[in-house]
N, C-alpha and C. Protein backbone atom coordinates (compact mmCIF):
# COMPACT_ATOMS: atom_id res chain seq x y z
N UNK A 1 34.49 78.04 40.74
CA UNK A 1 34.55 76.60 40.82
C UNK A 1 34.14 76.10 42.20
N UNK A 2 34.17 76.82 43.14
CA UNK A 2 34.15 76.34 44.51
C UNK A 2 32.30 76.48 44.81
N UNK A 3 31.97 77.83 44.52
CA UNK A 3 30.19 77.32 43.87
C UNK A 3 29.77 76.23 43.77
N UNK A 4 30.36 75.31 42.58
CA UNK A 4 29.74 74.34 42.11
C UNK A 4 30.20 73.12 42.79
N UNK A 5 31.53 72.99 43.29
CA UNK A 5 31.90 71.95 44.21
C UNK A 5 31.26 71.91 45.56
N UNK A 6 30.81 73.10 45.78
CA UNK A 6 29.72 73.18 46.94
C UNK A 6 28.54 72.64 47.09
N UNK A 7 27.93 72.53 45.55
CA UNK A 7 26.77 72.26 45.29
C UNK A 7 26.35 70.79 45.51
N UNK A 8 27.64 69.81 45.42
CA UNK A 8 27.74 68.46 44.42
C UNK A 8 27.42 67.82 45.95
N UNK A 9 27.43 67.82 47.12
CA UNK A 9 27.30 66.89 48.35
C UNK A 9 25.66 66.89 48.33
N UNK A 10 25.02 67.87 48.99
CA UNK A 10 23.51 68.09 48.80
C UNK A 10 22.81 67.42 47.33
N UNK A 11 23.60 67.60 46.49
CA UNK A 11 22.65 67.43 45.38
C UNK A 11 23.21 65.74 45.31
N UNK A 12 23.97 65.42 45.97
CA UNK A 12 24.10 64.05 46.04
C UNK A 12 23.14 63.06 46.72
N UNK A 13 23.19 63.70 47.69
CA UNK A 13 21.91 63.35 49.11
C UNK A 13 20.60 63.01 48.23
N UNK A 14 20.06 64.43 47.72
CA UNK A 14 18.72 64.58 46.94
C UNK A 14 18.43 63.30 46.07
N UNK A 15 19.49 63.47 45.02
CA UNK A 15 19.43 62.37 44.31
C UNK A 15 19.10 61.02 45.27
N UNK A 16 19.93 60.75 45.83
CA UNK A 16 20.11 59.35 46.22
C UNK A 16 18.60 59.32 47.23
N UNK A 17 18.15 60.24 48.23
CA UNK A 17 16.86 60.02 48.91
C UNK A 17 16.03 59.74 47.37
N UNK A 18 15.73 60.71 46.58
CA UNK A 18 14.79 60.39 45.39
C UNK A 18 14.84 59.10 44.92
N UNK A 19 16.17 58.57 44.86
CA UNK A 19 16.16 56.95 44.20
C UNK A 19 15.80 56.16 45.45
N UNK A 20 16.18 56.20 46.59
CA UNK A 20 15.56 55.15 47.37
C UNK A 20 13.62 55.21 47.81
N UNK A 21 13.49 56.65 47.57
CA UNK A 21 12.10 56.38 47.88
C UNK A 21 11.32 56.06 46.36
N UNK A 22 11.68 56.49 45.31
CA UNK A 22 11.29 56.42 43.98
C UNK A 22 11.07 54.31 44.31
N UNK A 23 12.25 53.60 45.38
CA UNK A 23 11.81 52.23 45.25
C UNK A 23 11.11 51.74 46.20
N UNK A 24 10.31 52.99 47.18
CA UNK A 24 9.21 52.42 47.88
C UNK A 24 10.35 51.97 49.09
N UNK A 25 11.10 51.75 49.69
CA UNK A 25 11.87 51.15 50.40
C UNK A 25 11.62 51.65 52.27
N UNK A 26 11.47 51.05 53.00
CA UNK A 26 11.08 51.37 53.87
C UNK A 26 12.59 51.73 55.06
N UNK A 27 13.50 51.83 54.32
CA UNK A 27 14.72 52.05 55.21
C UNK A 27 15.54 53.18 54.31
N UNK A 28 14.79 53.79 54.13
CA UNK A 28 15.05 55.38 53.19
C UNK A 28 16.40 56.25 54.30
N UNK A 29 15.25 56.06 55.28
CA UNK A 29 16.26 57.01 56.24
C UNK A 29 17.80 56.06 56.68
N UNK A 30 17.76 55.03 56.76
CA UNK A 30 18.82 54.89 57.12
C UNK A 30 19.82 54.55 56.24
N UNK A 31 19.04 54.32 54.85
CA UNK A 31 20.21 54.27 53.65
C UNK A 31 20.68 56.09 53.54
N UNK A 32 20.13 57.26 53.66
CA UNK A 32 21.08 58.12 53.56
C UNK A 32 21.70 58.57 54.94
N UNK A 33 21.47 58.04 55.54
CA UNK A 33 22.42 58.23 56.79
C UNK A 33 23.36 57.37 56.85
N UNK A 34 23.76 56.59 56.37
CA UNK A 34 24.93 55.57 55.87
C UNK A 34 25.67 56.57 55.28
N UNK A 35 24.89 57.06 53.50
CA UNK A 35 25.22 57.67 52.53
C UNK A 35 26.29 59.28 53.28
N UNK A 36 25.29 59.34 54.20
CA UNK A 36 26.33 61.04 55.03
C UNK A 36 27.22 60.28 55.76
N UNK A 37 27.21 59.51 56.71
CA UNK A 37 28.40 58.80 57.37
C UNK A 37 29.27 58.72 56.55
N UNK A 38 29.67 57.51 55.32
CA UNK A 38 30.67 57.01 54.31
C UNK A 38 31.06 58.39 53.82
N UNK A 39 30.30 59.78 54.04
CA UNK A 39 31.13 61.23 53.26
C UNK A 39 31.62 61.99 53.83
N UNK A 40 31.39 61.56 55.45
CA UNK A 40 31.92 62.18 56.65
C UNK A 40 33.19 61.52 56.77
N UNK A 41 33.39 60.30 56.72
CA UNK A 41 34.30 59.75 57.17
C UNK A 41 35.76 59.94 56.03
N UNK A 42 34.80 59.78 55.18
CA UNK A 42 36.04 60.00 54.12
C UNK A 42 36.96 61.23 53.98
N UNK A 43 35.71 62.47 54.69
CA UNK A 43 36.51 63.87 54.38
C UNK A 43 37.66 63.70 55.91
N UNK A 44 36.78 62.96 57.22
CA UNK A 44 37.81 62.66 58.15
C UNK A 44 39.19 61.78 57.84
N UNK A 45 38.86 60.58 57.11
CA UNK A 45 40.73 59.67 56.43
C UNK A 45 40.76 59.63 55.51
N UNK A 46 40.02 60.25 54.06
CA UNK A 46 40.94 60.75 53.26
C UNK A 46 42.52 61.76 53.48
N UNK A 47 42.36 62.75 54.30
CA UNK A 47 43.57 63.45 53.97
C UNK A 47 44.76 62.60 54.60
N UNK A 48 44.72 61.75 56.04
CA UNK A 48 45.91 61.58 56.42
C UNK A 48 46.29 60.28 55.78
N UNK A 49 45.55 60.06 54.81
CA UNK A 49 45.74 58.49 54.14
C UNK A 49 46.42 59.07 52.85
N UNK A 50 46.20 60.02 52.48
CA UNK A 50 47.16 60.50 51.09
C UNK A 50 48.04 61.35 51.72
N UNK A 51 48.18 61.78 53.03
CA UNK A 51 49.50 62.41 53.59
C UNK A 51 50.63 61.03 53.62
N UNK A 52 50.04 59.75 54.04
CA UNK A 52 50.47 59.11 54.36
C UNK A 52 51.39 58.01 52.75
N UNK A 53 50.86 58.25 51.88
CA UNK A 53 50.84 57.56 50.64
C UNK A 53 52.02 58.67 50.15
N UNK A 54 51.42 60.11 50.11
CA UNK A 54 52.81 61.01 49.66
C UNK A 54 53.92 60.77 50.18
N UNK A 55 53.63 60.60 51.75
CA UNK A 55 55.27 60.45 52.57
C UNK A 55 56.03 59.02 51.91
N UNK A 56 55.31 58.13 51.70
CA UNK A 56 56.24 57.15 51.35
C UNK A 56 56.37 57.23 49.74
N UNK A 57 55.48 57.67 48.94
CA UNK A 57 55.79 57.11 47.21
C UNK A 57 55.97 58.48 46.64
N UNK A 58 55.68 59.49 47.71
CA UNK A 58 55.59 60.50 46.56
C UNK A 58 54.49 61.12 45.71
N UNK A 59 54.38 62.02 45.50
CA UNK A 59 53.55 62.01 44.54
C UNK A 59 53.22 61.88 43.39
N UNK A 60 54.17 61.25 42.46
CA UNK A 60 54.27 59.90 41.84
C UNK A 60 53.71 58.54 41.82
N UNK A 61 54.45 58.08 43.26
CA UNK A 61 53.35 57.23 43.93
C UNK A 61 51.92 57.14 44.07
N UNK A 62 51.79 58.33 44.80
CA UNK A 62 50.21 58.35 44.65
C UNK A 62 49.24 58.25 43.69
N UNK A 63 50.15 58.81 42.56
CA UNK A 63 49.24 58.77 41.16
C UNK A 63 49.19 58.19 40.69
N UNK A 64 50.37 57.14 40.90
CA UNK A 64 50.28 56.38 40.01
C UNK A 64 49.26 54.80 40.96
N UNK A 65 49.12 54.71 42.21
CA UNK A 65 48.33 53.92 43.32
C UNK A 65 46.76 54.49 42.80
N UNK A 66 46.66 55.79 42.34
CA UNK A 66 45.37 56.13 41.99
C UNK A 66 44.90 55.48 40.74
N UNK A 67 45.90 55.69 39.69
CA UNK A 67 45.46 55.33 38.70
C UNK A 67 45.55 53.46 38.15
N UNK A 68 46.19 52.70 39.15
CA UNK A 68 46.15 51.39 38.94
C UNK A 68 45.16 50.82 39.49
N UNK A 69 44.33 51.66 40.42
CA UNK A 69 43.27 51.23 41.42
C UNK A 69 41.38 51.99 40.77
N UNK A 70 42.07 52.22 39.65
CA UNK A 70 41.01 52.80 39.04
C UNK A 70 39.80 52.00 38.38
N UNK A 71 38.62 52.11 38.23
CA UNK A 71 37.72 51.30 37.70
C UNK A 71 37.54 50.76 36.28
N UNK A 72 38.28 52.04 35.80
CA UNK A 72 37.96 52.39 34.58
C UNK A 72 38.94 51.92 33.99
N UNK A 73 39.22 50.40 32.84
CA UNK A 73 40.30 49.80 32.57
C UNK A 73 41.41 49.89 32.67
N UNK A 74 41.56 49.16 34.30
CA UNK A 74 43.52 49.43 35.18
C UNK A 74 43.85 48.81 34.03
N UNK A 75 43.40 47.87 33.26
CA UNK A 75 44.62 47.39 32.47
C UNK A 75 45.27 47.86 31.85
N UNK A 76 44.84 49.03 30.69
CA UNK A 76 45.39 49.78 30.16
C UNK A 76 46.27 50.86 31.09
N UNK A 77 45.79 50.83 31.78
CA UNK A 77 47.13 51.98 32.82
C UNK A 77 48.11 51.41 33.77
N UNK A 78 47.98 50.32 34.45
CA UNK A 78 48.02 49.22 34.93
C UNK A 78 48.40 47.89 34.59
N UNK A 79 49.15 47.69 33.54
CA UNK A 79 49.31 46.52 33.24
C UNK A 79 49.26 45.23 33.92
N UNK A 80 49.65 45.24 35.08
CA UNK A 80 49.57 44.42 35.93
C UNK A 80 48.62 44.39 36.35
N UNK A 81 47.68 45.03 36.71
CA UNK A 81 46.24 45.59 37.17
C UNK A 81 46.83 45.76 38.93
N UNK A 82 45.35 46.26 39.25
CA UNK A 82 45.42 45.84 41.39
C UNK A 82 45.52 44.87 41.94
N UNK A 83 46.32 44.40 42.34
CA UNK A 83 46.52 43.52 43.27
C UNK A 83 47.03 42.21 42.29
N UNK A 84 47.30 42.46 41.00
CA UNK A 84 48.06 41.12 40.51
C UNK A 84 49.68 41.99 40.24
N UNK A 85 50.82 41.54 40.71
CA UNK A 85 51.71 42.07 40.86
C UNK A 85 53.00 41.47 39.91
């Protein structure tokens, strides 16, 4: 499994250079250098932001902060949805 989770950053990059030049776009390079920044940063405050979410809710909490904040119809998981309380 760790193979293929290895695979998924690079082949992210690829993709995404292919779609910005596939639109002719003359700021190719600096749309995936955004694209590596926003994956850098995340692997930098993702962890102490869910250290930080466990310490107070739990991991309960967290899952359940994950799954109300989700894209994919909070309502149904979420009744209240994000941010209507």
């Amino acid at each position: 499994m760790t193979a293929v989770a290895s695979s998924l950053p690079p082949q992210t990059f690829a993709y995404a250079r292919q779609a910005v030049e596939r639109r002719g776009s003359v700021k190719a390079p600096l749309s995936i250098s955004a694209l590596r920044t926003l994956m850098s940063v995340s692997w930098v405050i993702g962890p102490p932001v869910g250290a930080v979410l466990i310490g107070a809710g739990g991991f309960a909490g967290l899952f359940g902060l994950a799954s109300c904040s989700s894209p994919v119809e909070p309502d149904e998981v979420c009744p209240a949805g994000p941010g209507r309380a």
